[in-house]
N, C-alpha and C. Protein backbone atom coordinates (compact mmCIF):
# COMPACT_ATOMS: atom_id res chain seq x y z
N UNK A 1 0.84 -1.18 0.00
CA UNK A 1 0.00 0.00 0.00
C UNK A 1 0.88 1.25 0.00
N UNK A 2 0.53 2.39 -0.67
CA UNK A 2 0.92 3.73 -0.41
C UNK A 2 1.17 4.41 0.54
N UNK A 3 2.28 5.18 0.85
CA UNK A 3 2.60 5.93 2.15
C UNK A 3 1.44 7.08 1.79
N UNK A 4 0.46 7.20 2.61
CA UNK A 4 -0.34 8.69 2.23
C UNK A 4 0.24 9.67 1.48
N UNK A 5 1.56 10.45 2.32
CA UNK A 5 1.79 11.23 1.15
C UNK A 5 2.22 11.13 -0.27
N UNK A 6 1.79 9.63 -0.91
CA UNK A 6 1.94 9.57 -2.22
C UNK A 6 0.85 9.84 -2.78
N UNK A 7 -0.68 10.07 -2.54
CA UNK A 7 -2.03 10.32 -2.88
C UNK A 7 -2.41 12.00 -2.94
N UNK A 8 -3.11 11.99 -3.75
CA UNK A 8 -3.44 13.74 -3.88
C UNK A 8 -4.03 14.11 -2.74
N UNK A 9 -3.99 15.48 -2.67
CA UNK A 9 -4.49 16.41 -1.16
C UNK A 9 -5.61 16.25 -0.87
N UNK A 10 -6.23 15.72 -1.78
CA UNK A 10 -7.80 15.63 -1.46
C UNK A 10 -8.60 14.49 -0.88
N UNK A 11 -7.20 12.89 -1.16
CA UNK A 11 -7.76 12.08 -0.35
C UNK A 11 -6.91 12.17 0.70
N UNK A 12 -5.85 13.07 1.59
CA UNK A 12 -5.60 13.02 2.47
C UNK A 12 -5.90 13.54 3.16
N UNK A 13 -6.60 14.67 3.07
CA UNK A 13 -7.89 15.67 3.66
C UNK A 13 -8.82 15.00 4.33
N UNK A 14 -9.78 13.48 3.33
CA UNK A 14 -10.36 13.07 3.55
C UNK A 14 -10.20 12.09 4.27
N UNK A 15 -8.79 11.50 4.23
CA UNK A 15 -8.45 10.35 5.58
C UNK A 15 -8.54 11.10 7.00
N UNK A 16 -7.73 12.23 6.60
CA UNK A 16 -7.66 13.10 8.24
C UNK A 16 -8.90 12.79 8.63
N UNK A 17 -10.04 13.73 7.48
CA UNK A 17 -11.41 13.92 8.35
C UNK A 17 -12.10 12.56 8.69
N UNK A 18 -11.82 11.47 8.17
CA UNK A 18 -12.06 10.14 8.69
C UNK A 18 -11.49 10.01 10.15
N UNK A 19 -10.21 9.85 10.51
CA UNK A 19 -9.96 9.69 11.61
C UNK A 19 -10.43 10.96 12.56
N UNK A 20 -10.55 11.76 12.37
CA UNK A 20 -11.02 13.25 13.55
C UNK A 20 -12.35 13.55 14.00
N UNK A 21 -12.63 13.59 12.35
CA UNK A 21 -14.04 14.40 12.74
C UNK A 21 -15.58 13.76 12.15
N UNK A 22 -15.33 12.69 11.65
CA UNK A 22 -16.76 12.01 11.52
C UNK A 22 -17.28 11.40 12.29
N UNK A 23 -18.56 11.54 12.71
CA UNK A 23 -19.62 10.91 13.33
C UNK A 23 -19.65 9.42 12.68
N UNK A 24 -20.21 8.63 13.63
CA UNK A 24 -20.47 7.22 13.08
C UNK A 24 -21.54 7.26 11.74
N UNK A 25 -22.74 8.53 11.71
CA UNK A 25 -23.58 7.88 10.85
C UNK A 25 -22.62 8.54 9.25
N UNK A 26 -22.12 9.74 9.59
CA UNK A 26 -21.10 9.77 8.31
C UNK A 26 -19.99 9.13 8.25
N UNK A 27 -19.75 8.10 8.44
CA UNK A 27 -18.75 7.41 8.53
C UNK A 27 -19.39 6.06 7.77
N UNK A 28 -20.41 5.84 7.55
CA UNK A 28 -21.29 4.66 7.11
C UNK A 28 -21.66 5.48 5.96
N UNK A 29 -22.02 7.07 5.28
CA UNK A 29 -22.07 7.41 4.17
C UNK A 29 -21.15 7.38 3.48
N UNK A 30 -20.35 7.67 4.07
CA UNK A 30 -18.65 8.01 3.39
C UNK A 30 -18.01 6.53 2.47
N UNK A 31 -18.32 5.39 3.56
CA UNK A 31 -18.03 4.29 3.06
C UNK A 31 -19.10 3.94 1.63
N UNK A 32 -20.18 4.50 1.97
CA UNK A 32 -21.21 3.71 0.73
C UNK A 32 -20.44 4.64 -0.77
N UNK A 33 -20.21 5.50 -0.27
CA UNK A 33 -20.00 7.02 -1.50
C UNK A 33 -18.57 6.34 -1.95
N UNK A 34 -17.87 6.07 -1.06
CA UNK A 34 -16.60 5.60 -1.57
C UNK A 34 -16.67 4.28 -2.11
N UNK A 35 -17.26 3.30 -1.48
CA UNK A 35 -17.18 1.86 -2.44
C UNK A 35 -18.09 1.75 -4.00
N UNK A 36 -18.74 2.59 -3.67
CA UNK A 36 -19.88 2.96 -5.44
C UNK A 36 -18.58 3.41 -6.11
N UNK A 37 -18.32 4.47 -5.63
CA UNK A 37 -17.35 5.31 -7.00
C UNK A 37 -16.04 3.99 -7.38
N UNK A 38 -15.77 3.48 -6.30
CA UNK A 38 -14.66 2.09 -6.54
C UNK A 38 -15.40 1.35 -7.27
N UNK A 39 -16.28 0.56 -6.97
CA UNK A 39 -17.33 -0.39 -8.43
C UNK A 39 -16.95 0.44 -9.51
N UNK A 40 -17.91 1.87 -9.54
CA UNK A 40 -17.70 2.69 -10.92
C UNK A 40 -16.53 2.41 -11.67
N UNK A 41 -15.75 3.30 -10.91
CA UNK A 41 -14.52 3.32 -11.60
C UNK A 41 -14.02 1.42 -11.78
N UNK A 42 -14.07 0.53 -11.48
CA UNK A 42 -13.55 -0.85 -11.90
C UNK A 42 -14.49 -1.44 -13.17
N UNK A 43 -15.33 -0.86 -13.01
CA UNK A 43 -16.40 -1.26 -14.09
C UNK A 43 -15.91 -0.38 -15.13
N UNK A 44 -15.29 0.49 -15.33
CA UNK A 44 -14.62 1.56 -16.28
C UNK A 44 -13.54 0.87 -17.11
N UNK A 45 -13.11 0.69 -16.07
CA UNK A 45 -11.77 0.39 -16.46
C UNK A 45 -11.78 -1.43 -17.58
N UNK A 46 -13.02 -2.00 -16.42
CA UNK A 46 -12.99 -3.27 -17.30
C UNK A 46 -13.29 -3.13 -18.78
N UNK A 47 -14.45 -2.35 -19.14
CA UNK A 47 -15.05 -2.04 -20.86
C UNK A 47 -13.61 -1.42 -21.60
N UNK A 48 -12.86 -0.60 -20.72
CA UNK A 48 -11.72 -0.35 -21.43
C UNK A 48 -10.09 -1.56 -21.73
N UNK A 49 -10.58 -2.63 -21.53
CA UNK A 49 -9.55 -3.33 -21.84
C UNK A 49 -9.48 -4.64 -22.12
């Protein structure tokens, strides 16, 4: 796996605010928002190759 600071600012923003400042019930959105866009994007990638 990646040392964080190899990832853009924007998902390390979003790890911080994972560990600090989310509530449990955003912490259960965050995961749904993030594993969709992961399907998405793998499903992308499959038609492309």
């Amino acid at each position: 796996m990646k040392h964080i600071d190899q990832y853009p600012k924007s998902i390390k923003k979003a790890v911080r605010y994972i560990k600090q400042d989310a509530t449990k019930e955003q912490l259960e959105e965050i995961k749904k928002l993030i594993e969709d866009a992961i399907e998405r994007r793998k499903s992308a990638l499959k038609k492309t190759s």
